[in-house]
Protein backbone atom coordinates (compact mmCIF):
# COMPACT_ATOMS: atom_id res chain seq x y z
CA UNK A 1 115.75 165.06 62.12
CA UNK A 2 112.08 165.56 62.42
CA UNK A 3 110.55 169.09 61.13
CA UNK A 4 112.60 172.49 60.91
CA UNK A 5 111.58 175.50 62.72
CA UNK A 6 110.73 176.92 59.33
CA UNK A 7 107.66 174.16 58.50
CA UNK A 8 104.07 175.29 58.51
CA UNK A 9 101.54 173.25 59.70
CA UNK A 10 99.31 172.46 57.35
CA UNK A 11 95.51 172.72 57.70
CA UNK A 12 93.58 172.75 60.88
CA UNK A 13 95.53 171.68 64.24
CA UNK A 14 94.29 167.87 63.50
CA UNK A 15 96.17 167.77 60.61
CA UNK A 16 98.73 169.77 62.25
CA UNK A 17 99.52 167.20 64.54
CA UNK A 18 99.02 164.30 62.52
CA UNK A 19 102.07 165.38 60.50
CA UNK A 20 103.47 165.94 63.19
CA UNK A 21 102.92 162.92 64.69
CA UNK A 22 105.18 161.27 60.89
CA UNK A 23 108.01 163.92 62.01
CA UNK A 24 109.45 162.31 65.23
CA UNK A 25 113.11 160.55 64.81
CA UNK A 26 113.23 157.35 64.81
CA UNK A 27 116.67 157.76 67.66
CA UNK A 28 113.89 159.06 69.93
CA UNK A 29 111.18 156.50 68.98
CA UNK A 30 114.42 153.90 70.06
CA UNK A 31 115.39 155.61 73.11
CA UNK A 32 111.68 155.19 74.34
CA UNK A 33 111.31 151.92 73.51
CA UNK A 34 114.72 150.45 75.58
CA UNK A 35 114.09 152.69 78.68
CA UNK A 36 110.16 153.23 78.60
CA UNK A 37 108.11 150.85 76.62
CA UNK A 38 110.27 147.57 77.42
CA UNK A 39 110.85 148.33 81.21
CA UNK A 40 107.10 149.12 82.13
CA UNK A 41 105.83 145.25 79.59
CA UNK A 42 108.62 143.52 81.74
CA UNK A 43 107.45 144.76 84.61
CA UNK A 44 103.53 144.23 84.11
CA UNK A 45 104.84 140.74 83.07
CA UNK A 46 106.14 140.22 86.37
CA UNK A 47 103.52 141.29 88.16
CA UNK A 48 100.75 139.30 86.38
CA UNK A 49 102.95 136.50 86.55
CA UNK A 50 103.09 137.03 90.54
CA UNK A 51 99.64 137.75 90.53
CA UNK A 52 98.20 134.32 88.70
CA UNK A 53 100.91 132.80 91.16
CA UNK A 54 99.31 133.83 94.38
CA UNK A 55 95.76 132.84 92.95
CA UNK A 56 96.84 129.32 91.87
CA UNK A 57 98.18 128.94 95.79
């Protein structure tokens, strides 16, 4: 998955990293999602929820 060791970057860095920005696994882009992404909305949803809460009091 992703690039092998043997790719060459094309171009200047910018493009460099823009390709490899299209190269990361979709298995990692998962993984983040479950125990990143979706923990830290649930959480701000909480909290703004608790927030608007205590105003409304």
């Amino acid at each position: 998955m992703g690039a092998p060791d043997s790719y060459k970057l094309p171009g200047t860095y910018l493009d460099g990293y823009m390709a490899m920005g299209d190269a990361v696994a979709l298995p990692v882009v998962k993984h983040l999602a479950k125990y990143l992404l979706f923990p830290l909305a649930e959480s701000a949803t909480k909290r703004d929820l608790k927030h608007k809460e205590a105003v409304n009091s």
